[in-house]
N, C-alpha and C. Protein backbone atom coordinates (compact mmCIF):
# COMPACT_ATOMS: atom_id res chain seq x y z
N UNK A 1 52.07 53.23 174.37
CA UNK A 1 52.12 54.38 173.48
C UNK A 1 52.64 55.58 174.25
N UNK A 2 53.39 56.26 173.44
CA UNK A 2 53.85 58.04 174.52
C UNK A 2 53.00 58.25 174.68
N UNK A 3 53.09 59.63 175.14
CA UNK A 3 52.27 60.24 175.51
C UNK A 3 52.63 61.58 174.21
N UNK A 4 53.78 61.57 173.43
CA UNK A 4 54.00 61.77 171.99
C UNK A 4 53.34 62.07 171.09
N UNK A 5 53.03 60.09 170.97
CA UNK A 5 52.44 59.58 170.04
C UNK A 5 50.56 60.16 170.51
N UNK A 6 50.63 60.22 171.57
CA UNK A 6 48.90 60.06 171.71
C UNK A 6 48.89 61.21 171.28
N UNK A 7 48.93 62.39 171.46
CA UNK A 7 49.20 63.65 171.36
C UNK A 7 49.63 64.30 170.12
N UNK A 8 50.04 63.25 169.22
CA UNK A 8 50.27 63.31 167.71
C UNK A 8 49.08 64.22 167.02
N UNK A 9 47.56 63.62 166.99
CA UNK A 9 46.60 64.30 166.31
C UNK A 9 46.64 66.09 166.40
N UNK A 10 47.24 66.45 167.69
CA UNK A 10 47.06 68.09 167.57
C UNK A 10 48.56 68.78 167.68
N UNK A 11 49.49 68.08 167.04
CA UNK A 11 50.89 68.56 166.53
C UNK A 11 51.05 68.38 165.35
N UNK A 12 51.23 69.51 164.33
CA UNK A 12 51.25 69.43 163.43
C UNK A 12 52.89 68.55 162.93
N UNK A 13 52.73 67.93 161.61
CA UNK A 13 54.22 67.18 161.17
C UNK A 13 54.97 68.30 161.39
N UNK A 14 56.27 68.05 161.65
CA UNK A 14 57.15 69.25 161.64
C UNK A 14 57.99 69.55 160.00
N UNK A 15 58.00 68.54 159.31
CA UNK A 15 57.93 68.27 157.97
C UNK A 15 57.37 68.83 157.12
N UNK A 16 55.92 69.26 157.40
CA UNK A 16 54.40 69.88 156.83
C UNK A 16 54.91 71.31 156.45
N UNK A 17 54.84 71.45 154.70
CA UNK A 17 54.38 73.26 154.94
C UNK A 17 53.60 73.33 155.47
N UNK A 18 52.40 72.53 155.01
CA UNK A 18 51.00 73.18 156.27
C UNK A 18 50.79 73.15 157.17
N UNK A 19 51.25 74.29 158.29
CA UNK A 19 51.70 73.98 159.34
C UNK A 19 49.74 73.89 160.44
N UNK A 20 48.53 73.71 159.56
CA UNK A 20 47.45 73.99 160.29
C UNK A 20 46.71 72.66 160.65
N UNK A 21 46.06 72.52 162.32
CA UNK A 21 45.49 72.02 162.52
C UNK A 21 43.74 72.04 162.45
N UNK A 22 43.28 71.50 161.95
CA UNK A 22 41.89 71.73 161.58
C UNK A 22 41.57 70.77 163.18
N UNK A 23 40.25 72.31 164.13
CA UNK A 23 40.04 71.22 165.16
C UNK A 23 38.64 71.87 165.44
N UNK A 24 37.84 70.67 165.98
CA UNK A 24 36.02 71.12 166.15
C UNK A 24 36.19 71.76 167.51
N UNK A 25 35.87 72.79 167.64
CA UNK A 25 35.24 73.64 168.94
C UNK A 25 33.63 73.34 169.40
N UNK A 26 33.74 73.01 170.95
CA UNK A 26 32.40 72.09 171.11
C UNK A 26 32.04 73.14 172.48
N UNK A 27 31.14 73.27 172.72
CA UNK A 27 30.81 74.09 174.28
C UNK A 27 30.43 72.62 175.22
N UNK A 28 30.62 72.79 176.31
CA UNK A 28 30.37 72.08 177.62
C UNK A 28 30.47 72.82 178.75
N UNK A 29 28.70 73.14 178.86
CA UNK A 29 28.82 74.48 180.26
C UNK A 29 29.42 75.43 179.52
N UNK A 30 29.82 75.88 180.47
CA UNK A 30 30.37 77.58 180.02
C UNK A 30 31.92 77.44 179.16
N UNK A 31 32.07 76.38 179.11
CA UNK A 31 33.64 76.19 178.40
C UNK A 31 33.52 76.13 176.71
N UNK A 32 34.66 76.38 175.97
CA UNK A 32 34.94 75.44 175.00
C UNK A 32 36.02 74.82 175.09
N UNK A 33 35.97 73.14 174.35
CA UNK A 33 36.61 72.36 174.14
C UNK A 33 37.25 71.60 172.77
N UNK A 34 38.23 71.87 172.45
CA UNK A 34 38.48 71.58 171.05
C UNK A 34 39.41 69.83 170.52
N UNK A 35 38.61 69.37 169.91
CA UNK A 35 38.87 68.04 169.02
C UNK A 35 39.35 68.30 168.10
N UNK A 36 40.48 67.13 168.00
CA UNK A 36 41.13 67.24 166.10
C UNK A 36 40.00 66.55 165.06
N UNK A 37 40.28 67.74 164.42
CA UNK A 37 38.76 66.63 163.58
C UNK A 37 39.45 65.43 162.81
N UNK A 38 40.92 65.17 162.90
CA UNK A 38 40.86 64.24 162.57
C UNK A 38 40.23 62.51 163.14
N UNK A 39 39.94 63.57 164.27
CA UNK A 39 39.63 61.80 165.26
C UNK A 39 38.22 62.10 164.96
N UNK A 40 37.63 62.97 164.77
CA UNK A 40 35.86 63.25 164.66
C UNK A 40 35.29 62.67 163.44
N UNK A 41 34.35 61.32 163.33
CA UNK A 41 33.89 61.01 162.28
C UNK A 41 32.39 61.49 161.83
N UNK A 42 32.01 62.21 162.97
CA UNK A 42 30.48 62.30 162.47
C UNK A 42 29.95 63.53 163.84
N UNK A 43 28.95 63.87 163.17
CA UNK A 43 28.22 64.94 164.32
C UNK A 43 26.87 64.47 164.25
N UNK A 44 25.85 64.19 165.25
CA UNK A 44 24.57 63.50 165.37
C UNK A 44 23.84 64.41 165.96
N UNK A 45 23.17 64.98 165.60
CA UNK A 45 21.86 64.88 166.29
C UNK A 45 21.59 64.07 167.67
N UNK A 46 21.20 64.16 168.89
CA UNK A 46 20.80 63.57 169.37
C UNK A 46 19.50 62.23 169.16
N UNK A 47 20.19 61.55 169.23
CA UNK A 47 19.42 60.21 169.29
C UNK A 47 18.90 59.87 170.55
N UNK A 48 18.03 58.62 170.26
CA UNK A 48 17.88 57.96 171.18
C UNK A 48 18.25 56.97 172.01
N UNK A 49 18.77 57.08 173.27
CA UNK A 49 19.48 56.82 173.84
C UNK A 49 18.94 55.61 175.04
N UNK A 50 19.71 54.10 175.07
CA UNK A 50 19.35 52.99 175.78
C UNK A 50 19.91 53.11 177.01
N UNK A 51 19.56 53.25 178.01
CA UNK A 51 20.07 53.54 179.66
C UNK A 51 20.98 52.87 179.50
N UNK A 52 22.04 52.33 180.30
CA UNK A 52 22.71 50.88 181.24
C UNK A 52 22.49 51.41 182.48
N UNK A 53 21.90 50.28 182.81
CA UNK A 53 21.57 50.44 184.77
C UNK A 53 22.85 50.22 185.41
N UNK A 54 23.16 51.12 186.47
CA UNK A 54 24.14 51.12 187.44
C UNK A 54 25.48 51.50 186.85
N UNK A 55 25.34 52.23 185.54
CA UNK A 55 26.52 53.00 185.06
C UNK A 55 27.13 54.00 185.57
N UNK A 56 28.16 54.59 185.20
CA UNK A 56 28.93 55.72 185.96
C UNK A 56 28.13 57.31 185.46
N UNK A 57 28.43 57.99 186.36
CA UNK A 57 27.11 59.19 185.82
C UNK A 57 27.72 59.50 184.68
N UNK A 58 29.21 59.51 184.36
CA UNK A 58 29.48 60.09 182.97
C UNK A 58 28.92 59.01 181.83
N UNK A 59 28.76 58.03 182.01
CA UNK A 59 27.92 57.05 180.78
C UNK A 59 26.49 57.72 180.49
N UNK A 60 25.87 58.07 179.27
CA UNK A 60 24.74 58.35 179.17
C UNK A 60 23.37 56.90 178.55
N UNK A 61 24.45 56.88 177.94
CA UNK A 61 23.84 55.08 177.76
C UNK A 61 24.81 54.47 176.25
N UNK A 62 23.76 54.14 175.45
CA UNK A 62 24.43 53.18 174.23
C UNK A 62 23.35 53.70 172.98
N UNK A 63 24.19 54.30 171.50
CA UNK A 63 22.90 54.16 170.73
C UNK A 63 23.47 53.42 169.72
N UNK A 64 22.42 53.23 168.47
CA UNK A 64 22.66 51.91 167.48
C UNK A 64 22.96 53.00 166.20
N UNK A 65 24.29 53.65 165.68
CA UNK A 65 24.69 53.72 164.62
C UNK A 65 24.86 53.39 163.73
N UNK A 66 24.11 53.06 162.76
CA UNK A 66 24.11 52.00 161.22
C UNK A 66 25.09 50.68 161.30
N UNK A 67 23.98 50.22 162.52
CA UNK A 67 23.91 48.91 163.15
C UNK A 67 25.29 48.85 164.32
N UNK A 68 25.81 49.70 164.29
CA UNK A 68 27.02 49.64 165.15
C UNK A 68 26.27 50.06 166.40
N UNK A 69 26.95 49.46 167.61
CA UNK A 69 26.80 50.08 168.99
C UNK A 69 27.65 50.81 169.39
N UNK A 70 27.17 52.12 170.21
CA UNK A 70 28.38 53.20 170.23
C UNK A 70 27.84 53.57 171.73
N UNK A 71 28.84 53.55 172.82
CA UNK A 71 28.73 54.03 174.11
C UNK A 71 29.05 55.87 173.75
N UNK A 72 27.68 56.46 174.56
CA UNK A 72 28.09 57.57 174.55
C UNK A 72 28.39 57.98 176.07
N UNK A 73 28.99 59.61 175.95
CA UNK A 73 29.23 59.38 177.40
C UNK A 73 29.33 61.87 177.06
N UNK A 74 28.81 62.06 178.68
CA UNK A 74 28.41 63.41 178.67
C UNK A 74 30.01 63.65 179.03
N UNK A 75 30.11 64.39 178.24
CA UNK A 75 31.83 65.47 178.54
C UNK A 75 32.08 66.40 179.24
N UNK A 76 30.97 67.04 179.56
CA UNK A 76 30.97 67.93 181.20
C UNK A 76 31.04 66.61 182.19
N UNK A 77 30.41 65.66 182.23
CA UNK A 77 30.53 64.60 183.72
C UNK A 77 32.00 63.83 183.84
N UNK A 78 32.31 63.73 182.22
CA UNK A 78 33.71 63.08 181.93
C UNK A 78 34.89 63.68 182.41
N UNK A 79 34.41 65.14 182.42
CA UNK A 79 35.78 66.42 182.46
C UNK A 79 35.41 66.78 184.36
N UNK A 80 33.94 66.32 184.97
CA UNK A 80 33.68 66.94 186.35
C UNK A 80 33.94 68.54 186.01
N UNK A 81 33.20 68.89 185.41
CA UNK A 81 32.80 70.48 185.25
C UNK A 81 31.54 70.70 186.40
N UNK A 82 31.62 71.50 186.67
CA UNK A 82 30.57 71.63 187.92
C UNK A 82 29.22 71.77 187.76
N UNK A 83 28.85 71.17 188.66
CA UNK A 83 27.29 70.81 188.39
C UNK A 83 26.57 72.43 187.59
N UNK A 84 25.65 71.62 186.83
CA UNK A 84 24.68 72.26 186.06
C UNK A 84 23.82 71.98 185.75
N UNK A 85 22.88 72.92 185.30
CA UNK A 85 21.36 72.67 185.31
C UNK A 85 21.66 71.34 184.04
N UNK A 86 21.34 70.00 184.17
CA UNK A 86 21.20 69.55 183.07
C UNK A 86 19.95 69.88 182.06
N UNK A 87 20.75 69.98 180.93
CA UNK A 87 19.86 70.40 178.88
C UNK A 87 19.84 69.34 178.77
N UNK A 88 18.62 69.30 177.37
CA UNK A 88 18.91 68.39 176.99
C UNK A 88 20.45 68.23 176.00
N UNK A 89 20.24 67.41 175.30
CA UNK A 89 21.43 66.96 174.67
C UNK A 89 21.69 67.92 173.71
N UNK A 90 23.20 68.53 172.96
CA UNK A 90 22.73 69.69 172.06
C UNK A 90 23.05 68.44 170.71
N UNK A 91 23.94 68.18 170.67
CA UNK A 91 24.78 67.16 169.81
C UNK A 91 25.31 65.88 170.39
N UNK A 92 25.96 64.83 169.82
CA UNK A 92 26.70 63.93 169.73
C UNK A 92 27.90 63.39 168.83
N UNK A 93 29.08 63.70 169.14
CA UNK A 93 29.99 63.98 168.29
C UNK A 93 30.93 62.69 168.37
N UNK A 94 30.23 61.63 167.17
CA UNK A 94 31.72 60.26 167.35
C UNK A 94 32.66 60.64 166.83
N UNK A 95 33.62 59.99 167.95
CA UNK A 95 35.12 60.51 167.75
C UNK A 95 35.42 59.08 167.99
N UNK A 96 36.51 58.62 166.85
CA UNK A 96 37.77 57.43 166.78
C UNK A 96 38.70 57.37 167.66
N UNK A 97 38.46 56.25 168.36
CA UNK A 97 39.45 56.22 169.64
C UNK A 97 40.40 54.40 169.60
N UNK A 98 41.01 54.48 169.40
CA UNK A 98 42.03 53.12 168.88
C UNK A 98 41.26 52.23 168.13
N UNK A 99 40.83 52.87 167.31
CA UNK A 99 39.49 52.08 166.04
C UNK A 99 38.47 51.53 166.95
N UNK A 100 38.25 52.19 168.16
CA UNK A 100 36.41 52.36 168.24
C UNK A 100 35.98 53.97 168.43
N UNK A 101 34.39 53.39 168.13
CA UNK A 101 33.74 54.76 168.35
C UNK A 101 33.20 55.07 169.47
N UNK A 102 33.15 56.08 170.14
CA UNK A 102 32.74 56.96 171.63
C UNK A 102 31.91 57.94 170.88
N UNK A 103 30.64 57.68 171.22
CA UNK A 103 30.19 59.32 171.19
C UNK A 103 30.30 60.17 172.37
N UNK A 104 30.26 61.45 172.03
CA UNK A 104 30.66 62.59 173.11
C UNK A 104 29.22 63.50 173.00
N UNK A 105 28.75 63.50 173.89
CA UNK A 105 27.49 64.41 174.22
C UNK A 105 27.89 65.47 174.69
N UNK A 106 27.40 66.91 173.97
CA UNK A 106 27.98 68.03 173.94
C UNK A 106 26.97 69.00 173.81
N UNK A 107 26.99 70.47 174.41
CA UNK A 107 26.01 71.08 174.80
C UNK A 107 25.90 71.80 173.13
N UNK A 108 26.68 71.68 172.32
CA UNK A 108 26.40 72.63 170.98
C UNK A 108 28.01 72.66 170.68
N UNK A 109 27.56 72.59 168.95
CA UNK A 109 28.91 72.39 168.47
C UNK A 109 29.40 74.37 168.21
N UNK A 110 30.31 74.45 168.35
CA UNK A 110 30.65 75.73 167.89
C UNK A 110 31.03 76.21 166.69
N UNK A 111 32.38 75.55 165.73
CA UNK A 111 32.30 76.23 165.00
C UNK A 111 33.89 74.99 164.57
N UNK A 112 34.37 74.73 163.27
CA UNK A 112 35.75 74.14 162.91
C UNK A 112 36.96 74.92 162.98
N UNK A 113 37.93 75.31 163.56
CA UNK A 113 38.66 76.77 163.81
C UNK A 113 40.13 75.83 163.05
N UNK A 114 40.88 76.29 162.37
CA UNK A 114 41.93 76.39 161.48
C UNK A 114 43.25 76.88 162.16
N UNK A 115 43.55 76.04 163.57
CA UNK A 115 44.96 76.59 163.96
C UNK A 115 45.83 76.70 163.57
N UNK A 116 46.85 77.77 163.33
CA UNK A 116 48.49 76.90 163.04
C UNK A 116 49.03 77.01 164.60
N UNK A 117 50.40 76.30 164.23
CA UNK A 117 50.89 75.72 165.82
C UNK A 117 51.38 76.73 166.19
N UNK A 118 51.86 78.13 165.56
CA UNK A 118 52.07 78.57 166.78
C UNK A 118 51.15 79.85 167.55
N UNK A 119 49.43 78.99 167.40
CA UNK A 119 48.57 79.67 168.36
C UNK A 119 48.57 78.95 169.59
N UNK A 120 49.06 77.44 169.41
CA UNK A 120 48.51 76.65 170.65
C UNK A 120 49.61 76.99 171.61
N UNK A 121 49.15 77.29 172.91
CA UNK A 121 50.13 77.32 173.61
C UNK A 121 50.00 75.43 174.65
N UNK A 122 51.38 74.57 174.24
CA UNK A 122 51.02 73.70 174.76
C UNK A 122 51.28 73.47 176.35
N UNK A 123 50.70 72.21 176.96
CA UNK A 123 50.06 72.26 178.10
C UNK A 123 51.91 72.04 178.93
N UNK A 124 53.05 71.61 177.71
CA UNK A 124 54.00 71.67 178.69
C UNK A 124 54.81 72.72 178.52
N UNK A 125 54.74 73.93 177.90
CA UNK A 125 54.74 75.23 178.25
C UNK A 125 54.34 75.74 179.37
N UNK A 126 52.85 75.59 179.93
CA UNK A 126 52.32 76.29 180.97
C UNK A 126 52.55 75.94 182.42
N UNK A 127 52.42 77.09 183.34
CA UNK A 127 52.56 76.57 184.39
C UNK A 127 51.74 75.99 185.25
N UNK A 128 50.53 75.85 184.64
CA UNK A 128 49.17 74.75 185.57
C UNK A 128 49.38 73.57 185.73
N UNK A 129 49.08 72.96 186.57
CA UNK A 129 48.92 71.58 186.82
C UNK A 129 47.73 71.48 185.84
N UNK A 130 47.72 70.45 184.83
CA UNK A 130 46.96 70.24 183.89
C UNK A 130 47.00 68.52 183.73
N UNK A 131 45.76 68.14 183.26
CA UNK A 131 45.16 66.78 183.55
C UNK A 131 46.35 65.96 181.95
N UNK A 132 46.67 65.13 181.98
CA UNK A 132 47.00 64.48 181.12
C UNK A 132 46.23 64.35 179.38
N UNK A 133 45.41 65.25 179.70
CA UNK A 133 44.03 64.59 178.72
C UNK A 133 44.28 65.89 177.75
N UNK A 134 44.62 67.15 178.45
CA UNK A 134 44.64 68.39 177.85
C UNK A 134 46.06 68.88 177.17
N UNK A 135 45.68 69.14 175.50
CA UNK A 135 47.27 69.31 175.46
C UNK A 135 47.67 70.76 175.13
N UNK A 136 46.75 71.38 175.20
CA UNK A 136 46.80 72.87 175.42
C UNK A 136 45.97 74.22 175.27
N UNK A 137 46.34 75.19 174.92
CA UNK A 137 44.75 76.03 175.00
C UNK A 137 45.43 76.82 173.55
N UNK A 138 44.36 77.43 173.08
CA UNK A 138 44.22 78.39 172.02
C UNK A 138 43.21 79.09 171.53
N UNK A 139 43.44 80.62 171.17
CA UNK A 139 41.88 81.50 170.82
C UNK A 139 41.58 81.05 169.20
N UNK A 140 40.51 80.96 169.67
CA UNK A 140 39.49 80.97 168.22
C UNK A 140 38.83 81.85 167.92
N UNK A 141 38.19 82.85 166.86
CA UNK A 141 37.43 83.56 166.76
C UNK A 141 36.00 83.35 167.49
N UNK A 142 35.61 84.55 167.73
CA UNK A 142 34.44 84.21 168.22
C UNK A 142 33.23 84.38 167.73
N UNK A 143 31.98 83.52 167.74
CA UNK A 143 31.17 83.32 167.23
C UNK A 143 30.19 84.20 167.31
N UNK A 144 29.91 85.18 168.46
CA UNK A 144 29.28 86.38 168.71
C UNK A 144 29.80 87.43 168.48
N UNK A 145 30.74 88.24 168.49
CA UNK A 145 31.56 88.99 168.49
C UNK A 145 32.52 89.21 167.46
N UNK A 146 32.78 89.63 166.11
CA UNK A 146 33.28 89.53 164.61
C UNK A 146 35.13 89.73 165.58
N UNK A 147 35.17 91.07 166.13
CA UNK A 147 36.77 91.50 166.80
C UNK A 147 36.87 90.57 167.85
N UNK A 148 36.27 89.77 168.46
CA UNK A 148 36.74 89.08 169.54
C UNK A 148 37.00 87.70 169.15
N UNK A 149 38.03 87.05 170.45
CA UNK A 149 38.60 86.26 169.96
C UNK A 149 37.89 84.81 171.42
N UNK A 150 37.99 83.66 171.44
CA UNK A 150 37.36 83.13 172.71
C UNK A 150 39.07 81.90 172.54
N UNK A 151 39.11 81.48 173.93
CA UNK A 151 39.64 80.35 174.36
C UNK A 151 38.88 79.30 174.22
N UNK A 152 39.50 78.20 173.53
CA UNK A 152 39.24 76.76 173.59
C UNK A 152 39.93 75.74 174.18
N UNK A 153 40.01 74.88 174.72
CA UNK A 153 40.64 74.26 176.00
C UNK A 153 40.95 72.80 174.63
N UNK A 154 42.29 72.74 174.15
CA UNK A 154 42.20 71.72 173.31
C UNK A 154 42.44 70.02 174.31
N UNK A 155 41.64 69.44 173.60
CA UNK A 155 41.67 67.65 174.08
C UNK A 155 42.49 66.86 173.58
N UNK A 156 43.37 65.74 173.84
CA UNK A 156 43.31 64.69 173.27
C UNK A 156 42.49 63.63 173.41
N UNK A 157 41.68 63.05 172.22
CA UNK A 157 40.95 62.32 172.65
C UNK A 157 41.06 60.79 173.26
N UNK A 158 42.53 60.52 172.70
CA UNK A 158 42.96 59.27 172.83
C UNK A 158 43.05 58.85 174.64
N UNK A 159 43.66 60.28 175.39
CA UNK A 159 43.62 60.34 176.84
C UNK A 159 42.73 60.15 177.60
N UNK A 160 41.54 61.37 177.19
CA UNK A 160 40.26 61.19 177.92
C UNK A 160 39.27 60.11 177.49
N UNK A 161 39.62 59.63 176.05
CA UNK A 161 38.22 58.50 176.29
C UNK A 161 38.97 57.18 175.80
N UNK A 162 40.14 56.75 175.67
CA UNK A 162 40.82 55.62 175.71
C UNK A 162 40.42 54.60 176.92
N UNK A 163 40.40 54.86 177.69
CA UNK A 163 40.24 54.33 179.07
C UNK A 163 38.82 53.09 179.19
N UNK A 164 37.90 54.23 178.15
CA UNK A 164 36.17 54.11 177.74
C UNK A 164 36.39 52.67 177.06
N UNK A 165 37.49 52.73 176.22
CA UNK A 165 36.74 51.48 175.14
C UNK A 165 37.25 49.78 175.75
């Protein structure tokens, strides 16, 4: 698959009057991180969660979704955001990843933000060395502040948790 095609969910058709991406803003640590909600099927509550012994620290374990098994996995340990006091869990957000499900353990969901494309600035615009996983950044309103605006660090999910299934 491109890297195109993976990257498809947060480019809008170029075809589309509607030129807007609908994407979930999630906090992890001091960041936000934004998902297309088209890959997002569900937001959970934290459940309860079955260890696997001798997993990778980003695995948190496995829970039983209306009978489905779903590996979840913490997205600060996934992304190596720097150590922090571990919370508990705020959410769990399954996201569709080549027709399986990953849940994503997330410190609190933020808010659904309504991009059009030309807020995102994408990641091959910029001049950072940027991870394959990230396809670019964009402000969202902010949730404290009515005039202020916050950065969200947008994902593909297919990059960062493809690997998982």
């Amino acid at each position: 698959m491109t890297a195109g095609a993976q990257r498809a969910t947060l480019v809008p058709d170029p075809g589309s009057q509607d030129a807007t991406i609908p994407v979930l803003a999630v906090a992890a640590g001091t960041e936000l991180y934004g998902f297309p909600l088209s890959a997002v099927r569900e937001i959970l509550m934290p459940p309860p969660l079955t260890e696997v012994p001798r997993a990778a620290n980003h695995f948190l374990g496995v829970i039983a979704v209306r009978g489905e098994i779903v590996t979840v996995v913490d997205l600060s340990e996934l992304l190596r955001l720097e150590d922090r006091d571990r919370q508990p869990l705020g959410r769990v957000i399954l996201v569709d990843v080549a027709e399986e499900l990953i849940g994503v353990a997330v410190d609190r969901v933020v808010q659904v933000a309504q991009l059009q494309s030309d807020q995102i600035e994408y990641a091959s615009a910029m001049s950072a060395d940027l991870s394959e996983y990230v396809v670019g950044v964009a402000r969202i309103p902010s949730e404290s502040v009515a005039t202020s605006e916050e950065m969200v660090i947008l994902i593909d999910p297919r990059a960062l948790l493809g690997g998982l299934t």
